[in-house]
Protein backbone atom coordinates (compact mmCIF):
# COMPACT_ATOMS: atom_id res chain seq x y z
CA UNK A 1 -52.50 -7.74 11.17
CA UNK A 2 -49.83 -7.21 8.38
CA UNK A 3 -51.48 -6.80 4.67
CA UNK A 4 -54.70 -8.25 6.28
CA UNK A 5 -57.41 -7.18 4.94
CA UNK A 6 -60.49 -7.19 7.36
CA UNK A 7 -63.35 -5.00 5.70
CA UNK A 8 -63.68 -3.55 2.39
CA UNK A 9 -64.41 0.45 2.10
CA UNK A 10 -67.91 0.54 1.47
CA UNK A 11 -70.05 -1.49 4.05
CA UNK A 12 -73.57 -0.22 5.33
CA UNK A 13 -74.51 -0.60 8.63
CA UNK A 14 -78.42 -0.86 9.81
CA UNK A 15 -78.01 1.14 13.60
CA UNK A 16 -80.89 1.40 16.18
CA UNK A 17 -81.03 2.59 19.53
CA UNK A 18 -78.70 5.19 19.62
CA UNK A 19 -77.16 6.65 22.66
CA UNK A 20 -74.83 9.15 23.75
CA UNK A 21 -72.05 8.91 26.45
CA UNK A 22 -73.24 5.46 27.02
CA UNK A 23 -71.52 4.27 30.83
CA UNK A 24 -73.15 0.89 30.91
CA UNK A 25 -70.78 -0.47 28.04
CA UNK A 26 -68.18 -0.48 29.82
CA UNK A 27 -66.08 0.91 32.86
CA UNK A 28 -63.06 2.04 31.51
CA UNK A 29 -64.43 4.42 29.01
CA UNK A 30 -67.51 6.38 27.82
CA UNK A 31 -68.16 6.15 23.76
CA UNK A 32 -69.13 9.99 22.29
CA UNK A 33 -72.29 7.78 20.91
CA UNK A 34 -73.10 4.12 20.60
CA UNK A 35 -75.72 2.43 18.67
CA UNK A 36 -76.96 -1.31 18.29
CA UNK A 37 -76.57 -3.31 15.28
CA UNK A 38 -76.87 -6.95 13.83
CA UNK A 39 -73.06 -7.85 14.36
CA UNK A 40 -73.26 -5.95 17.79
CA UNK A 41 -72.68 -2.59 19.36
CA UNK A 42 -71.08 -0.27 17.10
CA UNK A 43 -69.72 3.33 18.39
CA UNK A 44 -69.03 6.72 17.01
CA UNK A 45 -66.12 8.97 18.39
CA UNK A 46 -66.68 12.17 16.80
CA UNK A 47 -63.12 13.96 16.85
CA UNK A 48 -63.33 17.56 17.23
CA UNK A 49 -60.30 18.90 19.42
CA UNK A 50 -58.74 15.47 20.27
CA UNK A 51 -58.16 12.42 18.56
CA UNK A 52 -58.71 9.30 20.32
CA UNK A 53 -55.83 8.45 22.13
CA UNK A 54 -54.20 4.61 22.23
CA UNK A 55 -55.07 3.69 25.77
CA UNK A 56 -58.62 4.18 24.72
CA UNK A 57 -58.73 2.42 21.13
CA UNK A 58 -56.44 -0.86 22.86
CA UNK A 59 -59.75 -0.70 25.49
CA UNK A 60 -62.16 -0.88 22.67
CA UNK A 61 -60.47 -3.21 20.97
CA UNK A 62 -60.02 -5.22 24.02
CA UNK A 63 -63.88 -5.36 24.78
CA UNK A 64 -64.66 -6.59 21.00
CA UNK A 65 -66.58 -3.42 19.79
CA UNK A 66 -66.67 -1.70 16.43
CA UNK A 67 -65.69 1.66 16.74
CA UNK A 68 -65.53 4.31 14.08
CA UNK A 69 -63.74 8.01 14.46
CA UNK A 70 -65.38 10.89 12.72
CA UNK A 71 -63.88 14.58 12.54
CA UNK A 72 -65.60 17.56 12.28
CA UNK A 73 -62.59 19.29 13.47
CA UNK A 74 -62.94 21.76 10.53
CA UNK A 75 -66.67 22.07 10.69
CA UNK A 76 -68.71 25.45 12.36
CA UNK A 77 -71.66 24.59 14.35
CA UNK A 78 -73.80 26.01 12.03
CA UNK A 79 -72.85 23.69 9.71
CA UNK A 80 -73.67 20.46 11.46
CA UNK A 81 -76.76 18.87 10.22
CA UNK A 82 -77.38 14.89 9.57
CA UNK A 83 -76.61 15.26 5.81
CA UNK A 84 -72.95 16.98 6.25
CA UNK A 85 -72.48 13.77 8.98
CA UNK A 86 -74.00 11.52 7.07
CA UNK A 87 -71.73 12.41 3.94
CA UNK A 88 -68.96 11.89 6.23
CA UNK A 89 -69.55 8.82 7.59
CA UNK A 90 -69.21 7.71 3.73
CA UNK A 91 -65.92 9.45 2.99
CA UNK A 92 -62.67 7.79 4.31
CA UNK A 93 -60.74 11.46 4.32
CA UNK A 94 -63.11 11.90 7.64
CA UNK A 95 -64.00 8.82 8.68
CA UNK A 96 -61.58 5.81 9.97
CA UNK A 97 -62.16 2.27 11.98
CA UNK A 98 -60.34 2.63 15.43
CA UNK A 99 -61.84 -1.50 15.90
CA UNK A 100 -63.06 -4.13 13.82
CA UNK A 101 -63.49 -7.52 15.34
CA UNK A 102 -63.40 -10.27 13.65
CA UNK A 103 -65.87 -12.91 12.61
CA UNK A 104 -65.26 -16.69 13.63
CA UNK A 105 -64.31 -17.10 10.14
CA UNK A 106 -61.82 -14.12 10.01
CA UNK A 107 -59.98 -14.92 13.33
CA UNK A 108 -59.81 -18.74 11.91
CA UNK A 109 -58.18 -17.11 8.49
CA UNK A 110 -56.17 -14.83 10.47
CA UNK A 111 -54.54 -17.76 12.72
CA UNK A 112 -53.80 -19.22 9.29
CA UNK A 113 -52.41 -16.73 7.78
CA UNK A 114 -50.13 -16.07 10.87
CA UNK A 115 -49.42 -19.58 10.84
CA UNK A 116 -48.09 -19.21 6.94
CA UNK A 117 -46.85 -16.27 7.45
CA UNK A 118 -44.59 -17.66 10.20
CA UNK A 119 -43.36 -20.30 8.49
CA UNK A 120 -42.47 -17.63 5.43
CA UNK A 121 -40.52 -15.61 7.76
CA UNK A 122 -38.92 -18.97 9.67
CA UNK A 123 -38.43 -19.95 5.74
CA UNK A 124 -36.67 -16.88 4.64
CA UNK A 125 -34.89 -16.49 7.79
CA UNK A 126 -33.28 -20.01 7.05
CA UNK A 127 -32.88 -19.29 3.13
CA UNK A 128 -31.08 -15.60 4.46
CA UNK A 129 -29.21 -17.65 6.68
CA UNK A 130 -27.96 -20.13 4.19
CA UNK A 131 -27.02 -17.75 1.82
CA UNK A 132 -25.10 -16.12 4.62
CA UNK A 133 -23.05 -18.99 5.88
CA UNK A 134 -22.61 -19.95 1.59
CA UNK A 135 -21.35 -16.24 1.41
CA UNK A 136 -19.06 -16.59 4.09
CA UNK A 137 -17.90 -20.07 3.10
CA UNK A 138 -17.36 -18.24 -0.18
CA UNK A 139 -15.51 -15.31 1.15
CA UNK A 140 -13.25 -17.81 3.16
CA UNK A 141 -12.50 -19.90 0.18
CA UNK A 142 -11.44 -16.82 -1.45
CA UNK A 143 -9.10 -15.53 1.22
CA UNK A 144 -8.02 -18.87 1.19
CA UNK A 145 -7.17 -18.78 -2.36
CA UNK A 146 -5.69 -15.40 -2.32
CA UNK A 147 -3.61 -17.03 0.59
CA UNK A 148 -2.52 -19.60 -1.51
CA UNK A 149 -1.63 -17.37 -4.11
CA UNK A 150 0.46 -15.24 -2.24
CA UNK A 151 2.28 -17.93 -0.77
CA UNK A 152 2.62 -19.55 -4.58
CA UNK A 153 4.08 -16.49 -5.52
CA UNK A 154 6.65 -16.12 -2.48
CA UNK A 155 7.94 -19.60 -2.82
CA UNK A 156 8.22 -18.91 -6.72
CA UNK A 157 10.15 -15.74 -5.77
CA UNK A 158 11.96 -17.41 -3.36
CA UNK A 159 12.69 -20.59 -5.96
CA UNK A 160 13.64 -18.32 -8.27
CA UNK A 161 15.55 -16.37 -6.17
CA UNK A 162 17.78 -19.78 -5.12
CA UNK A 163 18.19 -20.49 -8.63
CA UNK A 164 19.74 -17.27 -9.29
CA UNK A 165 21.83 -17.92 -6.04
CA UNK A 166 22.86 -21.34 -7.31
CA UNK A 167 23.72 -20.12 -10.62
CA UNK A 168 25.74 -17.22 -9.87
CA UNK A 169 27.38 -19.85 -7.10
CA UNK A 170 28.24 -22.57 -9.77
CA UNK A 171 29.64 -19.44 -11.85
CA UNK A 172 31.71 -18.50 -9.22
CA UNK A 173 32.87 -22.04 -8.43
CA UNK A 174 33.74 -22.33 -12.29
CA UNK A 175 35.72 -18.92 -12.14
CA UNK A 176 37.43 -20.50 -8.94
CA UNK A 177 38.16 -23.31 -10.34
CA UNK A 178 39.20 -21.91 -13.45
CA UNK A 179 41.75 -19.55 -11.74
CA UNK A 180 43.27 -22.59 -9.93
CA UNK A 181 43.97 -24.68 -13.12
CA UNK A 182 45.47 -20.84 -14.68
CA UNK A 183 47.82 -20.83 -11.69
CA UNK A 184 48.78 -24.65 -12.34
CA UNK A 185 49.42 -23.87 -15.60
CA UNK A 186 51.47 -21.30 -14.83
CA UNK A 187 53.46 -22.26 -12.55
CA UNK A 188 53.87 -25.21 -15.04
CA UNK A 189 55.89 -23.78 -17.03
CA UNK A 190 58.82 -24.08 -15.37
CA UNK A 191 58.71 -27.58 -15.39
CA UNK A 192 59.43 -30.34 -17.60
CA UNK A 193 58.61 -34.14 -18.30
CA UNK A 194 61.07 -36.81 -17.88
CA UNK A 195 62.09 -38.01 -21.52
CA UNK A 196 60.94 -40.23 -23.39
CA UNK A 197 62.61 -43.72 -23.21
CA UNK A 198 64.84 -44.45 -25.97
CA UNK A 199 62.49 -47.76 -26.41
CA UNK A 200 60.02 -45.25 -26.93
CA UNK A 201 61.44 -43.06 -29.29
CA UNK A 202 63.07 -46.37 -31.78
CA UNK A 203 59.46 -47.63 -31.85
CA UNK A 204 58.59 -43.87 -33.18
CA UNK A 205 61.55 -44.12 -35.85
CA UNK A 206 60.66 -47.72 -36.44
CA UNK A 207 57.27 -46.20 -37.28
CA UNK A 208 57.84 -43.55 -39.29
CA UNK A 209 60.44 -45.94 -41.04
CA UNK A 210 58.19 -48.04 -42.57
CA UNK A 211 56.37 -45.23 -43.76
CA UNK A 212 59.58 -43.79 -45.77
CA UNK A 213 59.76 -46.88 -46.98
CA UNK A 214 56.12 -46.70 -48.08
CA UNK A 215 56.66 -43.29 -49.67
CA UNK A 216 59.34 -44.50 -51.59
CA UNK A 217 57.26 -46.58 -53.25
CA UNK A 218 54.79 -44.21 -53.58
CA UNK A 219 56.92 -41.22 -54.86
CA UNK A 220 60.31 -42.74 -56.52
CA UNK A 221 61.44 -39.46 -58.01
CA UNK A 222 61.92 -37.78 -54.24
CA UNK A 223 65.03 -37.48 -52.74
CA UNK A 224 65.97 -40.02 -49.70
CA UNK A 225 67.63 -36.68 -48.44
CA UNK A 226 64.74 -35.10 -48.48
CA UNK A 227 61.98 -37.69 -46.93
CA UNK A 228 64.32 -38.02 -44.63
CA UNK A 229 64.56 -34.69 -42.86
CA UNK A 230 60.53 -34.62 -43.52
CA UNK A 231 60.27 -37.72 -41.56
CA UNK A 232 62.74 -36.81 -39.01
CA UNK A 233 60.87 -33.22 -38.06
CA UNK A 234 57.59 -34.96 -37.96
CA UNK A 235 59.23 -37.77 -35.29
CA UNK A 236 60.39 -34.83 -33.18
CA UNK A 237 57.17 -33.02 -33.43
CA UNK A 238 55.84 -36.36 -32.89
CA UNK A 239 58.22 -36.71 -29.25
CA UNK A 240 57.38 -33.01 -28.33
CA UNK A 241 53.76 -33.18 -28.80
CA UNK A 242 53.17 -36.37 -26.80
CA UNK A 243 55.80 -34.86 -23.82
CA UNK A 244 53.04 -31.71 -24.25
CA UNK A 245 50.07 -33.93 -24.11
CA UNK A 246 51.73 -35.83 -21.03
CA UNK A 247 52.92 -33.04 -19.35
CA UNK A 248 49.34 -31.64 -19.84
CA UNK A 249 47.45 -34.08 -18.67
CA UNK A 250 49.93 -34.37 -15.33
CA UNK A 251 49.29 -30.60 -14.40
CA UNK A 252 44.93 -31.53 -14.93
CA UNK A 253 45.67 -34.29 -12.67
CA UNK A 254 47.68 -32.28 -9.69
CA UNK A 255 44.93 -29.38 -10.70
CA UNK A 256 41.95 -31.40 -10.11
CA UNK A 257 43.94 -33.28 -7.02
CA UNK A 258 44.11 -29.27 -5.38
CA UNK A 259 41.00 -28.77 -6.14
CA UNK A 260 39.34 -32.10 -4.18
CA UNK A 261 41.62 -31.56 -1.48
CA UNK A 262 41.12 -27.64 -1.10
CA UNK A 263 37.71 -26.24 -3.02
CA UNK A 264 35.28 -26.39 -0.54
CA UNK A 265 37.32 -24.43 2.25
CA UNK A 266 39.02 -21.87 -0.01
CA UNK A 267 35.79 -21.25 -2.03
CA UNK A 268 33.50 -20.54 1.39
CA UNK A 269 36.55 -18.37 2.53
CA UNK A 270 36.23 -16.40 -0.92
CA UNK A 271 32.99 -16.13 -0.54
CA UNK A 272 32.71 -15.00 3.19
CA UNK A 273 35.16 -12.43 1.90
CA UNK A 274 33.18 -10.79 -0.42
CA UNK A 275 34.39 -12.30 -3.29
CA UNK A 276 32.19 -11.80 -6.78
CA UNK A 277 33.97 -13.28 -9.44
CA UNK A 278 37.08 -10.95 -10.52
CA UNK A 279 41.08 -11.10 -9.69
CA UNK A 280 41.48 -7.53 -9.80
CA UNK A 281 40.43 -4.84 -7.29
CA UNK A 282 37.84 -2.30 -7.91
CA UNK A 283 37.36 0.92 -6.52
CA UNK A 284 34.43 1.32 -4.59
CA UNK A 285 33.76 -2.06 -3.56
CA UNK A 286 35.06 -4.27 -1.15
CA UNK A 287 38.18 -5.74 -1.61
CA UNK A 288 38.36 -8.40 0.96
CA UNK A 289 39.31 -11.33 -0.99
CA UNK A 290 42.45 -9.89 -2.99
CA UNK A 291 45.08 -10.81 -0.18
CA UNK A 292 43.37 -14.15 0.10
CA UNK A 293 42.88 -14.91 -4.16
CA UNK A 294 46.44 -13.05 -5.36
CA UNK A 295 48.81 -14.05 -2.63
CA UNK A 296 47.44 -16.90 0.20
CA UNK A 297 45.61 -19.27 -2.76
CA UNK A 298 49.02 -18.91 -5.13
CA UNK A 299 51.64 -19.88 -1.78
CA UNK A 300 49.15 -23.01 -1.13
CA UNK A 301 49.40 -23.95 -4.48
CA UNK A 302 53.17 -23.57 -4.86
CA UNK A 303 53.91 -25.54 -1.44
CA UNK A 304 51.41 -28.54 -3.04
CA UNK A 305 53.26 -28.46 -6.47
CA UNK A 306 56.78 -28.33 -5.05
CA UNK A 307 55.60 -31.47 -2.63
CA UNK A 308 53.25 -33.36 -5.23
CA UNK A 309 55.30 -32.61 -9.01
CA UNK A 310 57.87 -34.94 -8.68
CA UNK A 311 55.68 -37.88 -7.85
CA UNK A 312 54.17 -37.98 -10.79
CA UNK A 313 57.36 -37.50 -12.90
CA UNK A 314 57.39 -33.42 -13.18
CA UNK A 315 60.86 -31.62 -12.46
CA UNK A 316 62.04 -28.19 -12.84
CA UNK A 317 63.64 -27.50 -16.06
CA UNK A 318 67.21 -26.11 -16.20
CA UNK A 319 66.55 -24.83 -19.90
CA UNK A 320 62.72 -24.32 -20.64
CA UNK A 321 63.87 -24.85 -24.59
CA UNK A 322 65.83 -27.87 -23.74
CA UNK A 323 65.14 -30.99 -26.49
CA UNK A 324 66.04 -34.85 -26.20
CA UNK A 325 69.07 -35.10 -26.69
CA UNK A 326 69.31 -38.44 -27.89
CA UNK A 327 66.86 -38.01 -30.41
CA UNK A 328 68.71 -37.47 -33.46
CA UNK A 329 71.54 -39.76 -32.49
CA UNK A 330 68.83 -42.71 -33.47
CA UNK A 331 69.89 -43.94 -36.91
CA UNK A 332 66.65 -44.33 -38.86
């Protein structure tokens, strides 16, 4: 009967007919002393070496009877009278309900507070429950979302660790490339461009005719002596630059022509060799790549030159200072 609370502390009882060791009661035990009252028989179990053991109080309970324990465990015979009982029949420290049946009213309350009291534990059994699975539901959300996190953070690693690939990839492609159009330009060097065409070179002087004539005009006091050799430098700086802008442009082209036909293999070779973006050894790190950079990359270029140079109107120079020879022999 949880927090039920059946009788108050101070009830008074009107008792007749007492008895002692009563057998009739009932068969299963005999009270100390029994007496009747109003709401029935009532007994007294007067405690003085034992206590009233379970087996016995379930059996009075069992049989509806109010039963009441006294102890005078600490009391000398000389001191029992009916006022020293009497005064502890009133005092709870000595005095203590073993049964108390309940009225028709009481059981009728006590079925309904069960009844509530079921439905508050069913109620906060559910409530525990749901807070429980929302807990968990929470808990998994957040594992989830450190999950998610973590696997953010590795693909943002790994992102960032492809970009760095790329870039330092497209840095050593440029350094690549770069060393190829070096080579092409230095091999280059020993060749030449055809000549100009005289048609070329009379539509220069034509040119630049005109314009002494213009200057004449401009500047009357100056020597035609002295325009002329002016004019005349500037036509063969005119001749040279364009052969160096020509020739220029035809060592790009058989550059970038190398470089379509041959980039992808020779760069994956590089860079299967070790290869990190130098053309000189250095100590302490492997050098796997200078045989193939310094010597096989330079012979495949030199075999393409030789085969592709003259095609596009590149020869080797007998005199690397050589000038057009028929240049000055054009009358301006």
């Amino acid at each position: 009967m949880k927090g039920l609370k059946v009788h108050s502390s101070s009830e008074e009882w009107v008792v007749t007919n007492g008895d002692e060791e009563d057998r009739s009661i009932n068969k299963g035990f005999i009270p100390d002393v029994s007496f009747d009252t109003p709401r029935g028989k009532l007994l007294i179990e007067v405690l003085k070496s034992h206590k009233v053991d379970e087996e016995k109080r379930s059996k009075i309970s069992d049989c509806g009877l109010y039963a009441v324990e006294v102890d005078v465990s600490d009391m000398q015979p000389d001191e029992i009278g009916i006022t020293p009982i009497h005064q502890r029949l009133y005092n709870p420290a000595y005095s203590n309900w073993l049964s108390y049946p309940l009225s028709q009213q009481e059981e009728v309350n006590l079925e309904a507070w069960r009844a509530n009291e079921a439905k508050r534990i069913d109620d906060e059994l559910l409530k525990e429950e749901k807070e429980k699975k929302r807990l968990e539901l929470q808990k998994q959300a957040e594992e989830q979302k450190r999950l998610e996190l973590i696997e953010l953070d590795r693909l943002n690693k790994e992102r960032q660790k492809k970009r760095e690939e790329a870039k330092e990839r497209d840095r050593l492609k440029g350094r690549y490339r770069q060393y190829v159009k070096d080579y092409f330009s230095e091999v280059a060097k020993d060749f030449d461009v055809e000549q100009i065409s005289e048609a070329q070179q009379r539509s220069i002087k034509s040119a630049f005719r005109n314009l002494r004539l213009n200057l004449e005009d401009a500047f009357p006091n100056a020597t035609t002596i002295e325009l002329s050799e002016r004019l005349k430098r500037e036509v063969t700086k005119q001749v040279s630059d364009r052969k160096a802008i020509t020739k220029k442009q035809l060592i790009d082209r058989l550059a970038n022509s190398y470089l379509l036909k041959n980039s992808v293999e020779e760069f994956s070779e590089l860079s299967e060799r070790g290869w990190y973006g130098v053309d000189i050894e250095i100590p302490g790190r492997p050098n796997n790549w200078v045989s193939y950079l310094m010597k096989e990359i330079p012979k495949k270029i030199d075999e393409f030159f030789q085969s592709e140079a003259s095609q596009l109107g590149l020869f080797r120079a007998k005199n690397k200072s050589s000038k057009n020879s028929n240049i000055d022999n054009i009358p301006f």
